[in-house]
Protein backbone atom coordinates (compact mmCIF):
# COMPACT_ATOMS: atom_id res chain seq x y z
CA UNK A 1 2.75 -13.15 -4.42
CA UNK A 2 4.40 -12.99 -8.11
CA UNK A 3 5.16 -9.00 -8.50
CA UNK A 4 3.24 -9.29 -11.53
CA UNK A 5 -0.29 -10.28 -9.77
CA UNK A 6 0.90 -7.51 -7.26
CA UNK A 7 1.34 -4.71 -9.52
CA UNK A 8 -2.12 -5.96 -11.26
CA UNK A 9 -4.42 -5.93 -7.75
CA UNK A 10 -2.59 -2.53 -6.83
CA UNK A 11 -4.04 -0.78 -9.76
CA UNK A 12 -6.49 2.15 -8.48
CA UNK A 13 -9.09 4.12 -9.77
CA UNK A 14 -7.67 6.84 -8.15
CA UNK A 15 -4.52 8.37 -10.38
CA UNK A 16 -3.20 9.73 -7.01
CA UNK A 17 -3.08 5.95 -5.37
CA UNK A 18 -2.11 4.80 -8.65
CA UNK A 19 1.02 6.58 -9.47
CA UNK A 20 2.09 6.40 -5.42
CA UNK A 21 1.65 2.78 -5.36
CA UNK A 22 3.17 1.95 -9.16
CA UNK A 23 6.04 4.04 -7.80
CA UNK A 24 6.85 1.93 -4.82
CA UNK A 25 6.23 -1.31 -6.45
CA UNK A 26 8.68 -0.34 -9.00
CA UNK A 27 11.43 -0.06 -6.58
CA UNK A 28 10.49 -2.74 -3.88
CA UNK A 29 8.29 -5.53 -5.63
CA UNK A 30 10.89 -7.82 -6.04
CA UNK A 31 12.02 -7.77 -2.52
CA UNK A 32 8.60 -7.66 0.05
CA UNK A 33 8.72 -9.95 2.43
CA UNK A 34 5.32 -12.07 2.98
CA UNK A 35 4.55 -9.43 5.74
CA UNK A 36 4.88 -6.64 4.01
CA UNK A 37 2.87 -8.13 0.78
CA UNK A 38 0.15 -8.84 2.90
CA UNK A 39 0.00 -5.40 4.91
CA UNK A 40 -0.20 -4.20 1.46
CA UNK A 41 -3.31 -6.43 0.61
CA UNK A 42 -5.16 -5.38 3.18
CA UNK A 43 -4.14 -1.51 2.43
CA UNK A 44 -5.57 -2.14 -1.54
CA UNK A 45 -8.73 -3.54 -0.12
CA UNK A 46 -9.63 -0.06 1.47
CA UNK A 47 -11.65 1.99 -0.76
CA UNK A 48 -9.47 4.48 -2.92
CA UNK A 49 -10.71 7.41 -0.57
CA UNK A 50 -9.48 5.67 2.86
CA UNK A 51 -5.98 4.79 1.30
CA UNK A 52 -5.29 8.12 -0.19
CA UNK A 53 -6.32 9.90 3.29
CA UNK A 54 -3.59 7.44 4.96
CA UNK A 55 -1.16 7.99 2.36
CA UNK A 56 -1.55 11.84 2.26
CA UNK A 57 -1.08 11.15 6.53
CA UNK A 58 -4.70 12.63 6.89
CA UNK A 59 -5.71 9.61 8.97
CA UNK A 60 -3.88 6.82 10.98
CA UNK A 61 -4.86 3.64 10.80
CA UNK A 62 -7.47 2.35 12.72
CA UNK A 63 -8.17 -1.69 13.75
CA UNK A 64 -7.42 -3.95 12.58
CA UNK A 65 -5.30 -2.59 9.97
CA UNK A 66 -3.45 -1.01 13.15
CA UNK A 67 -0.13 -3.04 13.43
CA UNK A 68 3.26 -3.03 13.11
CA UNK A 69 3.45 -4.50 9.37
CA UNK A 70 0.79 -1.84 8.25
CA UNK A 71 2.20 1.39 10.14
CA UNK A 72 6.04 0.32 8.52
CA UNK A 73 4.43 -0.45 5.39
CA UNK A 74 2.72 2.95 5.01
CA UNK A 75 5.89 4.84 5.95
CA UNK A 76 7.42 3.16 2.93
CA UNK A 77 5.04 4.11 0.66
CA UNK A 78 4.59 7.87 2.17
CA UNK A 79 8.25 8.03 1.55
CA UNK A 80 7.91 7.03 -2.08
């Protein structure tokens, strides 16, 4: 996906989500693989609650966003 149309569907209501997610995309958009752009869809179609608790490691996630892609994904973003 063009990091453009990524940064655009990542925007949040939440400032919290926002600023965690405009952070990491402004270091790594250029250079997600396929897997780890579409771990990150299916993270920014959780409701703004759900991704901040898995963000803020309040929650793990559950299936089917339970895989590999999504857990390694996360980390990224927890570390940015």
């Amino acid at each position: 996906m063009n990091p453009s149309k990524l940064r655009w569907r990542a925007r949040r209501g939440m400032l919290e989500n926002d600023l965690i997610l405009t952070r990491f995309l402004d270091r790594c958009a250029t250079r997600l693989t396929p897997a780890q752009t579409a771990a990150l869809l299916q993270l920014l179609d959780l409701p703004d609650t759900e991704l901040f608790d898995l963000l803020m490691v309040r929650s793990e996630p559950a299936p089917p966003l339970d895989h590999p892609d999504v857990r390694a994904l996360l980390e990224q973003l927890r570390a940015a």
